[in-house]
PDB file of N, CA and C in Angstrom:
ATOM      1  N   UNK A   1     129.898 146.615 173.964  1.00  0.00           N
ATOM      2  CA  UNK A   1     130.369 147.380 172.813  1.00  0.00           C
ATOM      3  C   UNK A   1     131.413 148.391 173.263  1.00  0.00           C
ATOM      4  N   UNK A   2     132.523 148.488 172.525  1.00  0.00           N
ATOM      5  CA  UNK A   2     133.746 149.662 172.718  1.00  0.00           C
ATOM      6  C   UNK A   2     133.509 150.834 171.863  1.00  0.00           C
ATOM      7  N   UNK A   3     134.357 151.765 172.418  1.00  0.00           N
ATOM      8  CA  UNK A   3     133.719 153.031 171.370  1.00  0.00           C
ATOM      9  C   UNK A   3     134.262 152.764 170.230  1.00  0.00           C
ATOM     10  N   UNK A   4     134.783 152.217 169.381  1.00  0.00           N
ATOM     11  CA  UNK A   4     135.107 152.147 168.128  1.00  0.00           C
ATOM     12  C   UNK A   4     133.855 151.432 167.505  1.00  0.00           C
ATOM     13  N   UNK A   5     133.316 150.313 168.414  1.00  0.00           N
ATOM     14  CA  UNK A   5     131.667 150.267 167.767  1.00  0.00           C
ATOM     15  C   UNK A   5     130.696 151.019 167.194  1.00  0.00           C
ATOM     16  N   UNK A   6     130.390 151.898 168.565  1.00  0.00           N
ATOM     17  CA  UNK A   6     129.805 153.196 168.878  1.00  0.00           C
ATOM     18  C   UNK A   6     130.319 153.824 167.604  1.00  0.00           C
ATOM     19  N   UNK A   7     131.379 154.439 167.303  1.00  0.00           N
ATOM     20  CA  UNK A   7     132.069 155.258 166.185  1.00  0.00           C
ATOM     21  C   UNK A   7     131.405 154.666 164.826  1.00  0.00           C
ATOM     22  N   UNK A   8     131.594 153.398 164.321  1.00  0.00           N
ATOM     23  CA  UNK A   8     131.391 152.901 163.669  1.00  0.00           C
ATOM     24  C   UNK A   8     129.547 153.411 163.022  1.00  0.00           C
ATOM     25  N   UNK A   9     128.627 153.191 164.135  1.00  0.00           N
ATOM     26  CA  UNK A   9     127.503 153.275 163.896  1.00  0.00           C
ATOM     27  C   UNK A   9     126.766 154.537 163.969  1.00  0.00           C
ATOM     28  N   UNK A  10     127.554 155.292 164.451  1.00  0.00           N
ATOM     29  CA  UNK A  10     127.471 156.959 164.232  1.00  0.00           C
ATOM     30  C   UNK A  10     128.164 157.356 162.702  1.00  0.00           C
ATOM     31  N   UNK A  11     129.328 157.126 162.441  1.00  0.00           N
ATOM     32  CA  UNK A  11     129.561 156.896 161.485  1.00  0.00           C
ATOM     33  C   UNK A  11     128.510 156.807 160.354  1.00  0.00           C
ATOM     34  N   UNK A  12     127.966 155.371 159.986  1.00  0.00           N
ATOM     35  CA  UNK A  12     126.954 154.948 158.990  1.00  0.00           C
ATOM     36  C   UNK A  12     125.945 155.502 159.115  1.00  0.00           C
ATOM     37  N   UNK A  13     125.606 156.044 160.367  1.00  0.00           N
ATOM     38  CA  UNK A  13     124.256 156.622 160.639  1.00  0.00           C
ATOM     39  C   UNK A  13     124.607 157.961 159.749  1.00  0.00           C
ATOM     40  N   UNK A  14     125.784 159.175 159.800  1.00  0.00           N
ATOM     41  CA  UNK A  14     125.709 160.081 159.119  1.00  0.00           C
ATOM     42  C   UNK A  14     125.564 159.894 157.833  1.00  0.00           C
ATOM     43  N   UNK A  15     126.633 158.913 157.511  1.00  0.00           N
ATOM     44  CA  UNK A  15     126.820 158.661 155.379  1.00  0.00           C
ATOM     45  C   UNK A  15     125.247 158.502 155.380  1.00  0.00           C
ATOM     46  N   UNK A  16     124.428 157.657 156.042  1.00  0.00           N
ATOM     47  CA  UNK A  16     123.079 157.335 155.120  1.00  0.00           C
ATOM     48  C   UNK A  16     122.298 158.548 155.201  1.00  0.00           C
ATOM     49  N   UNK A  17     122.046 158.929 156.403  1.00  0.00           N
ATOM     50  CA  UNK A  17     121.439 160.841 156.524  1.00  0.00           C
ATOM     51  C   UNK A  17     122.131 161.567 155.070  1.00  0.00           C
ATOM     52  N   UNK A  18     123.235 161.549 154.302  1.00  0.00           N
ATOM     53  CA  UNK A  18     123.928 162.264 153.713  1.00  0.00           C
ATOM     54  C   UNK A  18     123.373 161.857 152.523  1.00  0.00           C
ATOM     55  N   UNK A  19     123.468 160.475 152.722  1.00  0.00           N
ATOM     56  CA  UNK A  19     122.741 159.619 150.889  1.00  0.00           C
ATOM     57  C   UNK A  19     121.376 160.472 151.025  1.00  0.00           C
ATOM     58  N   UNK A  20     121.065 160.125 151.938  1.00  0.00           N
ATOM     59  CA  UNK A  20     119.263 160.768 152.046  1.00  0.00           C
ATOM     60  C   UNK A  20     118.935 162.154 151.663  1.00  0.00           C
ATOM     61  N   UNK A  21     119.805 162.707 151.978  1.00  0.00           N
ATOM     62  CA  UNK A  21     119.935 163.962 152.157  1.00  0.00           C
ATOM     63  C   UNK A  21     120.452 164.982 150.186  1.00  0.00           C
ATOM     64  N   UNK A  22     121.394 163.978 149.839  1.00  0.00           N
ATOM     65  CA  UNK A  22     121.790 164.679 148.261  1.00  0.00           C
ATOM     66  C   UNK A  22     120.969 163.535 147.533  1.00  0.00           C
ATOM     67  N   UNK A  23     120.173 162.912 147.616  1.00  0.00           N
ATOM     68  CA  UNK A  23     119.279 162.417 146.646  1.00  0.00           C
ATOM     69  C   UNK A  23     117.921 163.290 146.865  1.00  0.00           C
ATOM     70  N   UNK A  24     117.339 163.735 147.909  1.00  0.00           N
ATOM     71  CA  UNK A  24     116.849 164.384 148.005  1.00  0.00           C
ATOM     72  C   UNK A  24     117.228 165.874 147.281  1.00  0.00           C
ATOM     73  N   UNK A  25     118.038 166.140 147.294  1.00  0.00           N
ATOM     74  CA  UNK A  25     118.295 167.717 147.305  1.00  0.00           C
ATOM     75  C   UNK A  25     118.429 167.646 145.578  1.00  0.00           C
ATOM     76  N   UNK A  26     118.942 166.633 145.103  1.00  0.00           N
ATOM     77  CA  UNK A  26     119.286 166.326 143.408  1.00  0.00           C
ATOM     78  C   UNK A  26     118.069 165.843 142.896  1.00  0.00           C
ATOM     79  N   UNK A  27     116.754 165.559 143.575  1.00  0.00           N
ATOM     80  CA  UNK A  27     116.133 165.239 142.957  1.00  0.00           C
ATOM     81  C   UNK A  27     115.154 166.820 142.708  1.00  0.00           C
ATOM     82  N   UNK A  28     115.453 167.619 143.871  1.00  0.00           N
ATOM     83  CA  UNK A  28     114.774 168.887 143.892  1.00  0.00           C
ATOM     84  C   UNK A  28     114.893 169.366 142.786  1.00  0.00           C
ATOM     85  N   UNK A  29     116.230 169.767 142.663  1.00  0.00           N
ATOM     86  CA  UNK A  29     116.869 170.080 141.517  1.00  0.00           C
ATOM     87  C   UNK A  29     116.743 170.203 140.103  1.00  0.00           C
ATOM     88  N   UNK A  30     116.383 168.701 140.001  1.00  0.00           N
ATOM     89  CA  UNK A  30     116.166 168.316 138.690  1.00  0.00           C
ATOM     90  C   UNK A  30     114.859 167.937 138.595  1.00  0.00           C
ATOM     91  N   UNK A  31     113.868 168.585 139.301  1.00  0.00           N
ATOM     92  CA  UNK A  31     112.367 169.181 139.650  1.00  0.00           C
ATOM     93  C   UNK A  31     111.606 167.483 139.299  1.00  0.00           C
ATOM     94  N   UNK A  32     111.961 166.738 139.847  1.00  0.00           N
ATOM     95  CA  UNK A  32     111.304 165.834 140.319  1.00  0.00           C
ATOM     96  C   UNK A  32     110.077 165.155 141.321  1.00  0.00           C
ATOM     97  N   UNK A  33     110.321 166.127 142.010  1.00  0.00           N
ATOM     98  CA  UNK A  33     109.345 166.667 143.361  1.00  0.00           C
ATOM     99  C   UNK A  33     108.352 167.093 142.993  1.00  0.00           C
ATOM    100  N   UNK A  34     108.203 168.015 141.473  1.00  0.00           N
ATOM    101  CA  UNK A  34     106.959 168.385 141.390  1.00  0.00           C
ATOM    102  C   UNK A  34     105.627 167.754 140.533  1.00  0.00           C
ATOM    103  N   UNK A  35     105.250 166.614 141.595  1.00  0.00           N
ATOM    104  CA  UNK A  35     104.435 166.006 140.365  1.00  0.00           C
ATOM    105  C   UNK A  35     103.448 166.624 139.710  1.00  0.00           C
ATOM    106  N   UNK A  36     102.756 166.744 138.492  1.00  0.00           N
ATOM    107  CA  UNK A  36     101.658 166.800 137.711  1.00  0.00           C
ATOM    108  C   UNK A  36     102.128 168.511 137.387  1.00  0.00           C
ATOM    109  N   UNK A  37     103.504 168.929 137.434  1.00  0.00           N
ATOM    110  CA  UNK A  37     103.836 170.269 137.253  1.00  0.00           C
ATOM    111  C   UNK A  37     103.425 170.977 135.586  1.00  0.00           C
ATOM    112  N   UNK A  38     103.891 169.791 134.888  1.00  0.00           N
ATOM    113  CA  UNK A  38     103.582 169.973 133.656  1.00  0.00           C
ATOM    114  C   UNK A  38     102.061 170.189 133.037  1.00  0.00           C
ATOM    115  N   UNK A  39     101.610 169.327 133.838  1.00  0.00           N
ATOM    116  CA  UNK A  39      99.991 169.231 133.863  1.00  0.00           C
ATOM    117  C   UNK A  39      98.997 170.833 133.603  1.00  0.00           C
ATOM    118  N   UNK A  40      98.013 171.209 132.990  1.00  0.00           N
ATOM    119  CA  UNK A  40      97.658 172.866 133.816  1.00  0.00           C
ATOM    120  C   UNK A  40      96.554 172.364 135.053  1.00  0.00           C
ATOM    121  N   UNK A  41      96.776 173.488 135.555  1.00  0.00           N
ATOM    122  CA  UNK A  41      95.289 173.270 136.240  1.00  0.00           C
ATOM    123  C   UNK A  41      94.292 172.985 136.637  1.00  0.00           C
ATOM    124  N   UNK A  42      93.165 172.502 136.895  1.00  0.00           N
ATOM    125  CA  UNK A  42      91.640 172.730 136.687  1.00  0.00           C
ATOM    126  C   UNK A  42      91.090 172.958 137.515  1.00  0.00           C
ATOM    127  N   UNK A  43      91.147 173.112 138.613  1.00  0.00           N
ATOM    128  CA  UNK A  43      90.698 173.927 140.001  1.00  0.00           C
ATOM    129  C   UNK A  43      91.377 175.195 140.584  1.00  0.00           C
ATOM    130  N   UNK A  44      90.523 176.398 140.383  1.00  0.00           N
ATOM    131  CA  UNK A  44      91.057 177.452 140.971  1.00  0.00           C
ATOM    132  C   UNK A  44      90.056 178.431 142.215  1.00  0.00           C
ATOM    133  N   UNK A  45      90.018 178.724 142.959  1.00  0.00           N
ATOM    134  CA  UNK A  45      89.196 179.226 143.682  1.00  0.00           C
ATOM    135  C   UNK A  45      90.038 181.136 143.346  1.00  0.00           C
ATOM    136  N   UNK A  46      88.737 181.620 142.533  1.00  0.00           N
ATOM    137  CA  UNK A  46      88.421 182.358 142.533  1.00  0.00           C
ATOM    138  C   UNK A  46      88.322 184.065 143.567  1.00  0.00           C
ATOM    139  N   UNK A  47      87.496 183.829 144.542  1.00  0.00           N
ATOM    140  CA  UNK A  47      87.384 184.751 145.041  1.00  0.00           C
ATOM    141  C   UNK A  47      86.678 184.023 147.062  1.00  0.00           C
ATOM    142  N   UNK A  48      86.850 184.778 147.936  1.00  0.00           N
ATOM    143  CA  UNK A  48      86.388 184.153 149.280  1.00  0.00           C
ATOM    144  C   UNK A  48      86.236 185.543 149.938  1.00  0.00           C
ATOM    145  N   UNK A  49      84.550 184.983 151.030  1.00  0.00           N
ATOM    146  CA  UNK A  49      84.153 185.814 151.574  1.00  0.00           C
ATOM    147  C   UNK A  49      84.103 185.340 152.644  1.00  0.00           C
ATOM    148  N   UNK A  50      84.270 185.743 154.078  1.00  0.00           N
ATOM    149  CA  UNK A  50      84.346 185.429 155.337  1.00  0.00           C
ATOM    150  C   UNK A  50      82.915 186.123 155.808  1.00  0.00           C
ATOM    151  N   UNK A  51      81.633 185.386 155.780  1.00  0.00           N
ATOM    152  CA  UNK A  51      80.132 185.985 156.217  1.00  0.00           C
ATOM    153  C   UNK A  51      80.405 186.003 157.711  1.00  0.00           C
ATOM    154  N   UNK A  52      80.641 184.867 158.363  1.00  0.00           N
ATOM    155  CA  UNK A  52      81.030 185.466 159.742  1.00  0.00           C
ATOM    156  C   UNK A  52      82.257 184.424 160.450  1.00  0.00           C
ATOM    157  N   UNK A  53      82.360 183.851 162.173  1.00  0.00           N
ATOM    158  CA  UNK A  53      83.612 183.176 162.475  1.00  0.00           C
ATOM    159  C   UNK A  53      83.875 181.435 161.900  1.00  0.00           C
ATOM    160  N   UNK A  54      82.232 181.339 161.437  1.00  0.00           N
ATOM    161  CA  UNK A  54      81.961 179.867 161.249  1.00  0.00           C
ATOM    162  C   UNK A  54      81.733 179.776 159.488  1.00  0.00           C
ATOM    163  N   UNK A  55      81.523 180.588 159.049  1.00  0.00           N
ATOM    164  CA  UNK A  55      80.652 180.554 157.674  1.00  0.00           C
ATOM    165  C   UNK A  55      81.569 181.326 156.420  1.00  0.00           C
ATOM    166  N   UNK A  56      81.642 181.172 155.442  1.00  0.00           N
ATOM    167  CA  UNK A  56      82.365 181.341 154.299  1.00  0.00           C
ATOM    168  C   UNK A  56      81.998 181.196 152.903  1.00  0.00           C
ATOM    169  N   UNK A  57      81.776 181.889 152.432  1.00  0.00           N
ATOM    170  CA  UNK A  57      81.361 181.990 150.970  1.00  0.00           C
ATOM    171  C   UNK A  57      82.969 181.690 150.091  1.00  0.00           C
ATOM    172  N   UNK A  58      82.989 181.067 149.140  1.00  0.00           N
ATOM    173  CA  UNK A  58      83.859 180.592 147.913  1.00  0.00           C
ATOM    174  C   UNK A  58      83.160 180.657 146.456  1.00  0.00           C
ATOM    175  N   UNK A  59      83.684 181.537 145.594  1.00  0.00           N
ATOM    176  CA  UNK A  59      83.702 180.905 144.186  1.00  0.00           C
ATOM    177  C   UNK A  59      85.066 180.472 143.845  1.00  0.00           C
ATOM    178  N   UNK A  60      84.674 179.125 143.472  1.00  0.00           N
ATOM    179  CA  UNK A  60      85.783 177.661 142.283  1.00  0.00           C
ATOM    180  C   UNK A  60      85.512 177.869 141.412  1.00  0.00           C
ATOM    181  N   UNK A  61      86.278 177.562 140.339  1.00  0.00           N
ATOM    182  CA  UNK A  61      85.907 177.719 138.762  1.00  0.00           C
ATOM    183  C   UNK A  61      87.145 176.127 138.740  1.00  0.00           C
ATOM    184  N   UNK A  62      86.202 175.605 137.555  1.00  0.00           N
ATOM    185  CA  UNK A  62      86.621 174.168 137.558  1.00  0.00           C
ATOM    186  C   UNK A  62      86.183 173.932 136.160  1.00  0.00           C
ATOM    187  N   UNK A  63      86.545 173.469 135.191  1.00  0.00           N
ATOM    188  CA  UNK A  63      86.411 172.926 133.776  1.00  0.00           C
ATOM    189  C   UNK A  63      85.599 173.812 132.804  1.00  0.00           C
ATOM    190  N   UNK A  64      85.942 175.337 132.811  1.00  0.00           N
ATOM    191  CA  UNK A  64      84.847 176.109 132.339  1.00  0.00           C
ATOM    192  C   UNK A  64      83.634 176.390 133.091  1.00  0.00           C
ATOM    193  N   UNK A  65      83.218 176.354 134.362  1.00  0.00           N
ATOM    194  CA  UNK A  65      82.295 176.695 134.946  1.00  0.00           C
ATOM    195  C   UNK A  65      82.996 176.832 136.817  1.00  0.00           C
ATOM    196  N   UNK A  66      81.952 177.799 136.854  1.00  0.00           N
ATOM    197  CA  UNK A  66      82.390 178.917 138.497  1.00  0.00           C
ATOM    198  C   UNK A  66      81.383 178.357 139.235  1.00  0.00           C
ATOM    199  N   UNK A  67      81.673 177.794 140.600  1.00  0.00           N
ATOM    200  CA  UNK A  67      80.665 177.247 141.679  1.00  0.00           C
ATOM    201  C   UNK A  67      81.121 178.647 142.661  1.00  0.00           C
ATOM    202  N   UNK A  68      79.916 178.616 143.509  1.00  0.00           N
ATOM    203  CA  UNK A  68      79.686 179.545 144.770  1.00  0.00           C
ATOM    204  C   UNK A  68      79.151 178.332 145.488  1.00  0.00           C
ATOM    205  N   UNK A  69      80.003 178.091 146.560  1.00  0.00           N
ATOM    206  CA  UNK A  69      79.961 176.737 147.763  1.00  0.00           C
ATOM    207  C   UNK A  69      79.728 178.341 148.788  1.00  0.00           C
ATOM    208  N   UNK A  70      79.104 177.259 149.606  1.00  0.00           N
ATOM    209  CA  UNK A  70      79.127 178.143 151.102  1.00  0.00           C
ATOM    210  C   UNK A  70      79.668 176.517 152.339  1.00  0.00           C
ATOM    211  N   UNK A  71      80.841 176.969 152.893  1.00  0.00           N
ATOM    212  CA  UNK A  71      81.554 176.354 153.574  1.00  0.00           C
ATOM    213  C   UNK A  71      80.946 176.919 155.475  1.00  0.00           C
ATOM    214  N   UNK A  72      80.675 175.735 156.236  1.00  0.00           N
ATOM    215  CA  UNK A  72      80.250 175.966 157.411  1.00  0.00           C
ATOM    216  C   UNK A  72      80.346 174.607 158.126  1.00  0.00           C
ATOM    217  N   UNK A  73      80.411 174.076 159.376  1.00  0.00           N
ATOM    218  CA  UNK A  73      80.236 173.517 160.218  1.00  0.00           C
ATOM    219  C   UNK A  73      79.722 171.992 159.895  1.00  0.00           C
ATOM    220  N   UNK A  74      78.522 173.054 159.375  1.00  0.00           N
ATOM    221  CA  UNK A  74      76.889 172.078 159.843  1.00  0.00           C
ATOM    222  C   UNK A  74      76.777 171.330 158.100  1.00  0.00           C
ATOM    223  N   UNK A  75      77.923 172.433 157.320  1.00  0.00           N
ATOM    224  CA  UNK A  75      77.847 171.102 156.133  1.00  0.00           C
ATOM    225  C   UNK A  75      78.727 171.806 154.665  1.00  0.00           C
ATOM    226  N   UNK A  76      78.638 171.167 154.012  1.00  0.00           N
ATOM    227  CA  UNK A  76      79.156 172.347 152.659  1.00  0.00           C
ATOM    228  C   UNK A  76      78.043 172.308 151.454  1.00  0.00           C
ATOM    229  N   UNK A  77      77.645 173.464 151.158  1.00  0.00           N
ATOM    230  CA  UNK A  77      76.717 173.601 150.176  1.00  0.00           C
ATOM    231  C   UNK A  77      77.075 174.485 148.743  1.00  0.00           C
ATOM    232  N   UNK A  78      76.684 173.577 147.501  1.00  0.00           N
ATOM    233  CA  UNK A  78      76.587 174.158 146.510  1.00  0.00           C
ATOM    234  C   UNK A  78      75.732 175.474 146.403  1.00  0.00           C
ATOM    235  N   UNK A  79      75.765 177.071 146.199  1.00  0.00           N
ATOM    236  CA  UNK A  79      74.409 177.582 146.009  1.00  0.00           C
ATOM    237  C   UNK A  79      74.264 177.781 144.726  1.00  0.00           C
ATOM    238  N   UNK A  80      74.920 178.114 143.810  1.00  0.00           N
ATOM    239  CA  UNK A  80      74.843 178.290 142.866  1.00  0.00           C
ATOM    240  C   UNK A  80      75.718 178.037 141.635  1.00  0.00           C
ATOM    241  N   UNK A  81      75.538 177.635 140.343  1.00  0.00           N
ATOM    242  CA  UNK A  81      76.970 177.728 139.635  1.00  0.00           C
ATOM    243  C   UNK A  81      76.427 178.314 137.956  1.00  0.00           C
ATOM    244  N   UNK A  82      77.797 178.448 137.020  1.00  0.00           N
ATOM    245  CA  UNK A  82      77.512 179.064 135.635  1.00  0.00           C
ATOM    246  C   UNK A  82      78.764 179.070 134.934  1.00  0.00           C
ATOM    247  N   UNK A  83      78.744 179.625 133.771  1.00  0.00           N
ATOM    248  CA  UNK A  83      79.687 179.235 132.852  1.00  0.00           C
ATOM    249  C   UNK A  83      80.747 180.410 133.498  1.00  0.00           C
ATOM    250  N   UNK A  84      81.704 179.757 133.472  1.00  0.00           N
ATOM    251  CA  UNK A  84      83.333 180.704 133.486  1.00  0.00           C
ATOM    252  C   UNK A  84      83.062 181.620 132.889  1.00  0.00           C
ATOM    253  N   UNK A  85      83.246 183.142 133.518  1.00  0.00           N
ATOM    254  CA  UNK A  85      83.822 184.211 132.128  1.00  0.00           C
ATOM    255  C   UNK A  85      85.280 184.290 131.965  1.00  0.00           C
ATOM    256  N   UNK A  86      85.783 184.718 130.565  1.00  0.00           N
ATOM    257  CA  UNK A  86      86.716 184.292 130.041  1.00  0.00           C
ATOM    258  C   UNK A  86      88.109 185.366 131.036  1.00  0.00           C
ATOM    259  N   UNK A  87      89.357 184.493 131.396  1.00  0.00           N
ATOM    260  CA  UNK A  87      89.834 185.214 132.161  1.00  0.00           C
ATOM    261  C   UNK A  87      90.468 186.412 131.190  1.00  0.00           C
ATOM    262  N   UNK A  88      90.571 188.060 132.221  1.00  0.00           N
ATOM    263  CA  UNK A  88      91.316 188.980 131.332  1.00  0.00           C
ATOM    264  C   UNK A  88      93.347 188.381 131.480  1.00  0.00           C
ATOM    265  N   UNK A  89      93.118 189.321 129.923  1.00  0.00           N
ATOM    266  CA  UNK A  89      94.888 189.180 129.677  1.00  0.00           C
ATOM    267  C   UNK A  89      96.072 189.785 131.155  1.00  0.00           C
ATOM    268  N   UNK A  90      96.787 189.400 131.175  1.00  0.00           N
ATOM    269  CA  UNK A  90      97.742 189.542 132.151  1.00  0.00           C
ATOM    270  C   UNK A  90      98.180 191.229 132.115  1.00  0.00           C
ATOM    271  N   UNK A  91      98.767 191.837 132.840  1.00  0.00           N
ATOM    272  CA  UNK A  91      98.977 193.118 131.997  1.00  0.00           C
ATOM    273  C   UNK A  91     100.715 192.968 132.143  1.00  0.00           C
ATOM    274  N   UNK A  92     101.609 193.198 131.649  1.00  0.00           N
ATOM    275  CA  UNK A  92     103.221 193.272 131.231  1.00  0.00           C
ATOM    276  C   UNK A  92     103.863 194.534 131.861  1.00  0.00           C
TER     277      UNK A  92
END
């Protein structure tokens, strides 16, 4: 191969990085990237407690009702759960 080969395939190698590159960036754009954006929610974790280096307390709130998981090692456990209270208004 002569360097005008070489050139050639450096060449194509950039244009396609470039295709790759503004289809990507146009698809950002035109918020394509974000799937299920429109969608709301239904999993939010609430609040987290660090009990010690291994162990962790979580409340989730998931479809109208708040779980307290305790997250550890040796396993993940439900301890308790109950109805959502209703979230307060935002303040402006």
């Amino acid at each position: 191969m002569d360097w005008l080969d070489w050139a050639r395939a450096l060449f194509a190698l950039i244009a396609t990085l470039a295709l790759i590159g503004g289809v990507a960036y146009g698809a950002r754009r035109l918020g394509m990237l974000q799937a299920g954006a429109d969608q709301p929610k239904r999993l939010r974790m609430r609040e987290s407690l660090m009990l010690d280096p291994r162990r962790r307390l979580v409340i989730v709130a998931c479809d109208g009702r708040e779980h307290l998981l305790l997250l550890s090692p040796a396993g993940d456990r439900v301890v308790s759960e109950w109805e959502a209270a209703a979230e307060p208004e935002a303040q402006s």
